[in-house]
C-alpha atoms as a PDB file:
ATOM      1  CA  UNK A   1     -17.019 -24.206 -18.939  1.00  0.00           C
ATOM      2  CA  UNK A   2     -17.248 -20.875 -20.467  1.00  0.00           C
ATOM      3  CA  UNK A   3     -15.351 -18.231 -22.686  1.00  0.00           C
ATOM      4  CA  UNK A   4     -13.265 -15.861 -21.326  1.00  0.00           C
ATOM      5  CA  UNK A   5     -14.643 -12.118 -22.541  1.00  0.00           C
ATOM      6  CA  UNK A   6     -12.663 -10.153 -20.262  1.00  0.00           C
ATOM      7  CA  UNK A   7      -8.790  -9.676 -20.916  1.00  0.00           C
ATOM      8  CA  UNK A   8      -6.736 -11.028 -18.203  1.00  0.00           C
ATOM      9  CA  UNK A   9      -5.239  -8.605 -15.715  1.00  0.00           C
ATOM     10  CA  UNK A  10      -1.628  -8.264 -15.100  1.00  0.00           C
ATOM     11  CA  UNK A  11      -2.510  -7.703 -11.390  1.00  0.00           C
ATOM     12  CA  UNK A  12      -2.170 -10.662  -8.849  1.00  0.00           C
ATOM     13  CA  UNK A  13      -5.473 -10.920  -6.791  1.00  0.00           C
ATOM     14  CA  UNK A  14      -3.813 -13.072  -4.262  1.00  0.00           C
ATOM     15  CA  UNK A  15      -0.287 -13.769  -2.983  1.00  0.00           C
ATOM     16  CA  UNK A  16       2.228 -16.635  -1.074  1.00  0.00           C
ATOM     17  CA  UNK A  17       3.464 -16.070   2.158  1.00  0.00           C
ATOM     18  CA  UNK A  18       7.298 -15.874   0.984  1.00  0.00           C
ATOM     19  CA  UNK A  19       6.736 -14.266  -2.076  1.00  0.00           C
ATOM     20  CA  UNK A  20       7.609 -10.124  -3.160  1.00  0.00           C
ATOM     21  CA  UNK A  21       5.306  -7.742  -4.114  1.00  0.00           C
ATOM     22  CA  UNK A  22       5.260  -4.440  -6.451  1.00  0.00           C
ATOM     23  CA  UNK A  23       2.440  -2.126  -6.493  1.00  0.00           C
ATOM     24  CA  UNK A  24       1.479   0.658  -9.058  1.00  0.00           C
ATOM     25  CA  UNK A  25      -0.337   3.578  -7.782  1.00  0.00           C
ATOM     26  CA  UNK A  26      -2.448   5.510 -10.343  1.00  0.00           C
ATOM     27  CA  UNK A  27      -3.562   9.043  -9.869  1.00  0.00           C
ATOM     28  CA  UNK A  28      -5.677  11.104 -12.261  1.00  0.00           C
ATOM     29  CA  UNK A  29      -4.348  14.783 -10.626  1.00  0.00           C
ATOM     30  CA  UNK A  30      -1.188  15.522  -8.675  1.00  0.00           C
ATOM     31  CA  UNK A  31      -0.735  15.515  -5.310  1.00  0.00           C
ATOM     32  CA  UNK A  32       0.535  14.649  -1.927  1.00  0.00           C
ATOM     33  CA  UNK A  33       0.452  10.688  -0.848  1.00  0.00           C
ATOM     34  CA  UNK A  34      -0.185   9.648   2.306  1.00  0.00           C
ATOM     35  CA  UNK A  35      -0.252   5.273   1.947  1.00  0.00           C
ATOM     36  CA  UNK A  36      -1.626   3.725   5.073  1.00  0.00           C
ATOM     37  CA  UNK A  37      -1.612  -0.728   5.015  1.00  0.00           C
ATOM     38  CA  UNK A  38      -3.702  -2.960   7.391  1.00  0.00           C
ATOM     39  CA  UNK A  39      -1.779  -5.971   8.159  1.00  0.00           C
ATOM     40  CA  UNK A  40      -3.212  -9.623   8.081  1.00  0.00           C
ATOM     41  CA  UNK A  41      -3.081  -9.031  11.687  1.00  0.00           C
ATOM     42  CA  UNK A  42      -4.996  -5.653  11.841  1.00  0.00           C
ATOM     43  CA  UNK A  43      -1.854  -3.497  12.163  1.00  0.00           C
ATOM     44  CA  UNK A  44      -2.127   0.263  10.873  1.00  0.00           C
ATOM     45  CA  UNK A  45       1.635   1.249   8.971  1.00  0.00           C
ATOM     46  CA  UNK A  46       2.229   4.528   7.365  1.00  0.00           C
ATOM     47  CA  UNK A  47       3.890   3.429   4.677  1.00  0.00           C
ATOM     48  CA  UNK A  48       4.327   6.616   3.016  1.00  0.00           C
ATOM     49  CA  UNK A  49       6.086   8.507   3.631  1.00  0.00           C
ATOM     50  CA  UNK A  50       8.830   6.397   4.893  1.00  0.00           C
ATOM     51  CA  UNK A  51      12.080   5.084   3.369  1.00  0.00           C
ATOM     52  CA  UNK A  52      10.210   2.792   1.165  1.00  0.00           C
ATOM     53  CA  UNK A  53       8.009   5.794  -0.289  1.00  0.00           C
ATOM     54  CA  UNK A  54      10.284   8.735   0.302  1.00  0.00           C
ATOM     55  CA  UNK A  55       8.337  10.728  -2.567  1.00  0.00           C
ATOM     56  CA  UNK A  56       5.665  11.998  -0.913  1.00  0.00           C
ATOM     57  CA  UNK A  57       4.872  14.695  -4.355  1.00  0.00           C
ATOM     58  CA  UNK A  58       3.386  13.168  -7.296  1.00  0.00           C
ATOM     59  CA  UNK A  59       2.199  13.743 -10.878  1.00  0.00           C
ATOM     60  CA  UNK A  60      -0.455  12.439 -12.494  1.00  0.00           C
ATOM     61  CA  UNK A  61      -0.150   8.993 -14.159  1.00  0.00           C
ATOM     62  CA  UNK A  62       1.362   5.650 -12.440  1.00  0.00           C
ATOM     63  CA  UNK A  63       3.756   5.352  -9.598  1.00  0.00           C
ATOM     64  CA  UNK A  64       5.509   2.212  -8.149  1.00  0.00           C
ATOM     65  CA  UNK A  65       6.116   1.187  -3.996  1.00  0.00           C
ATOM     66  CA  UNK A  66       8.861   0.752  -3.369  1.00  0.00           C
ATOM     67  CA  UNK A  67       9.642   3.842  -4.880  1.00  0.00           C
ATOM     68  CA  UNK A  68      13.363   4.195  -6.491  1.00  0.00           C
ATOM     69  CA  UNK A  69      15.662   4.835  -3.567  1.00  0.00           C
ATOM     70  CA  UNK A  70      13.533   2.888  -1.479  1.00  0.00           C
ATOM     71  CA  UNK A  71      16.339   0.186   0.259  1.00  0.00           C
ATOM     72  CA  UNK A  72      14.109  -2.473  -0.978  1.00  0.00           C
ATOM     73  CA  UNK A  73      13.118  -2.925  -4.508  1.00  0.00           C
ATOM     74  CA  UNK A  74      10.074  -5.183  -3.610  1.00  0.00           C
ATOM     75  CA  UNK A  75       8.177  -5.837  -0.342  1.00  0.00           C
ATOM     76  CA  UNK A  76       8.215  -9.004   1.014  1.00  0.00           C
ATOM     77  CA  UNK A  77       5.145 -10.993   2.207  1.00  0.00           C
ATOM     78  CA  UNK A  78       5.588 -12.372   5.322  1.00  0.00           C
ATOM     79  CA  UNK A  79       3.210 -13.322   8.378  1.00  0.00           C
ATOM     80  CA  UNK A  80      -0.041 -15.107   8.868  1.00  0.00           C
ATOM     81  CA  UNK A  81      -2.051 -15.971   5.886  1.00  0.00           C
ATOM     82  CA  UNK A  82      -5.101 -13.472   5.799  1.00  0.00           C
ATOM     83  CA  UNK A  83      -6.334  -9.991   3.918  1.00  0.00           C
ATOM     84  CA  UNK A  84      -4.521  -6.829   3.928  1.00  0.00           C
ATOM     85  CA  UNK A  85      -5.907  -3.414   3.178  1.00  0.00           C
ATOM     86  CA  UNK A  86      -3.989  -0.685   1.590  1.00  0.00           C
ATOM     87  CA  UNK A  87      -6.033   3.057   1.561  1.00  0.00           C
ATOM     88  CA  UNK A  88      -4.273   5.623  -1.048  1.00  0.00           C
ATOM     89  CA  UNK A  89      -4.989   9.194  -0.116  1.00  0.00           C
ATOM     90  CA  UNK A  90      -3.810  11.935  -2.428  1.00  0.00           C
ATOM     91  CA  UNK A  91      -4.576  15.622  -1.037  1.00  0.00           C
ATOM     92  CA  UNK A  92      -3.559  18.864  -2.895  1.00  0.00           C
ATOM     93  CA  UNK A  93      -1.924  19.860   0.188  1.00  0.00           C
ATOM     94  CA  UNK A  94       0.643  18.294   2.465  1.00  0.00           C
ATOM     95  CA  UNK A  95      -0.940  17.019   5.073  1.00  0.00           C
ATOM     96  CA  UNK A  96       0.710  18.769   8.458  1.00  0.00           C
ATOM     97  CA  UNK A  97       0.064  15.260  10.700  1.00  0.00           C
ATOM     98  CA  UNK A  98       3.112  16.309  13.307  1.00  0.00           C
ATOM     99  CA  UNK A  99       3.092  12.032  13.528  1.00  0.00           C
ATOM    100  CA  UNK A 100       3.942  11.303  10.100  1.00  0.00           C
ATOM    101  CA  UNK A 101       7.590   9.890   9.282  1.00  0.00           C
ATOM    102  CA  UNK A 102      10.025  11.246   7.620  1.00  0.00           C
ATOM    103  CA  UNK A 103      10.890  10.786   4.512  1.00  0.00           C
ATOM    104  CA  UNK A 104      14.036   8.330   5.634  1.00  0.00           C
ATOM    105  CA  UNK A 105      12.050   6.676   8.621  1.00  0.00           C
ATOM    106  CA  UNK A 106      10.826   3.290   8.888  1.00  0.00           C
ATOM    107  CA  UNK A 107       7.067   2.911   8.430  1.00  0.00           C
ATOM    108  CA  UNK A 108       5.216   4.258  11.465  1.00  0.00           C
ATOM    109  CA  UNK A 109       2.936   1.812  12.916  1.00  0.00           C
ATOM    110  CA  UNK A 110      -0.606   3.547  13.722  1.00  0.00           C
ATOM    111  CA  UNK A 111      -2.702   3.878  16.698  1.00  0.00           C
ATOM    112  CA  UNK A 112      -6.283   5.424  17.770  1.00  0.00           C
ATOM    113  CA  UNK A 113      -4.491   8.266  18.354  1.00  0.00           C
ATOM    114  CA  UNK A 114      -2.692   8.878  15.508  1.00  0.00           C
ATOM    115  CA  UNK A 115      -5.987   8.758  13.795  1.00  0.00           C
ATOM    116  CA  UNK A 116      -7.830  11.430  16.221  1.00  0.00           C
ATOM    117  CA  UNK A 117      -7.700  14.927  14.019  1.00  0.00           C
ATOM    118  CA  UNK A 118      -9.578  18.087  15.920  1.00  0.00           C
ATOM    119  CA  UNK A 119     -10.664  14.894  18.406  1.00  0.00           C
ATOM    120  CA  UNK A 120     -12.796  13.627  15.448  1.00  0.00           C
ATOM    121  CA  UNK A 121     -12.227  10.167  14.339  1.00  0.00           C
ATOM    122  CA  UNK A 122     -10.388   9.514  11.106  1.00  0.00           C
ATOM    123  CA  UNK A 123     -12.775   6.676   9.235  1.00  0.00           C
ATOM    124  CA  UNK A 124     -10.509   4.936   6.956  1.00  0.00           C
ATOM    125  CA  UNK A 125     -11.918   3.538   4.037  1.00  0.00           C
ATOM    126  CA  UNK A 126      -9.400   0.902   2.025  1.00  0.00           C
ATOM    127  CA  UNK A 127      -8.992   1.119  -1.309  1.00  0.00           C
ATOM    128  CA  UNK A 128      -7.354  -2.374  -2.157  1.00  0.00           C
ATOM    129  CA  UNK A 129      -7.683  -5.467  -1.127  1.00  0.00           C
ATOM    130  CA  UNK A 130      -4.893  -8.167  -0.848  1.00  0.00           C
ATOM    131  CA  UNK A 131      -5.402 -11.882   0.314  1.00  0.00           C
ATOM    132  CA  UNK A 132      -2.152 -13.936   1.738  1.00  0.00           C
ATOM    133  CA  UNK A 133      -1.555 -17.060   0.775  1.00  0.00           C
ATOM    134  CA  UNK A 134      -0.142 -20.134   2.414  1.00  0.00           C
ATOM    135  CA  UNK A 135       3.184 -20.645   0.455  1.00  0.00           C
ATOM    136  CA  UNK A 136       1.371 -24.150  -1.015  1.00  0.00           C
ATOM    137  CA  UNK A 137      -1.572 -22.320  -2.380  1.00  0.00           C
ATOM    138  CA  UNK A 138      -0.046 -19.878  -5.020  1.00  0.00           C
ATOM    139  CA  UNK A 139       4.304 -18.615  -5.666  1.00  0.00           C
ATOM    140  CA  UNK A 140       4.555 -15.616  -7.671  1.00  0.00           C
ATOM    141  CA  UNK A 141       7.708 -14.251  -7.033  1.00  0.00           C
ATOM    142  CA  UNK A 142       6.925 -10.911  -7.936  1.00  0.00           C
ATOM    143  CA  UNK A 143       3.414  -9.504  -8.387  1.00  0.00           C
ATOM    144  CA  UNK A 144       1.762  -6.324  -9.047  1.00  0.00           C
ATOM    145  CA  UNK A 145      -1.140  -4.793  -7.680  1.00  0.00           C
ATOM    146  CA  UNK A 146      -2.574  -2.033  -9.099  1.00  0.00           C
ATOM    147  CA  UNK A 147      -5.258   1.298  -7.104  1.00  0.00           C
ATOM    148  CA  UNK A 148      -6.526   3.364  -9.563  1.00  0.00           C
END
């Protein structure tokens, strides 16, 4: 048994199949956000844009996903019990991908060659980490997950 030294995050490190999410994106400079998620199943989504991140420009400081507009005011965590990966990219320019969705489309799920740029290999590198419960193992109904 020890002491606890470290505050307590308000950040979920895990999550229940069945539950909803939030997530807070925090960016030190402006910019352009591309959001790209790795399923439990090894999927590649473009989640923003889409219609759940429509706001592609952004100012410094904290923003939430599902942005406001989005249809959905949390995601919902379904599927097989496993890790996902989200990667945050923020790039002083709009990126000119002719594949990327608009800002009303669903998310765009990825393939190799969506990730071929000049016929050089994109290497993603993912920022967060998020492990999926069985429904027994944790219920949060809502969490939050923070990338700085």
């Amino acid at each position: 048994m020890g002491w606890r030294w470290q505050p307590a995050s308000r950040y979920e490190k895990s999550v229940s199949v069945g539950s909803h999410i939030r997530f807070e994106v925090n960016f030190n400079t402006p910019g352009y956000l591309l959001l790209i998620q790795k399923d439990t199943s090894g999927g590649l989504w473009c989640f923003c844009p889409s219609c759940f991140a429509p706001q592609i420009q952004l100012k410094t400081g904290k923003t939430s996903l599902p942005q406001e507009g989005s249809p959905i005011t949390s995601f919902p965590i379904e599927g097989e019990p496993g890790k996902e990966e989200i990667l945050a990219v923020i790039t002083q320019d709009a990126l000119a991908f002719d594949w990327l969705p608009s800002e009303s489309d669903e998310p765009l799920q990825l393939d190799e060659n969506h990730l071929l740029v000049n016929r050089q290999q994109i290497y993603l590198s993912l920022a967060l980490s998020i492990r999926i419960c069985d429904r027994s193992d944790r219920h949060t109904p809502t969490s939050h997950y923070c990338l700085n």
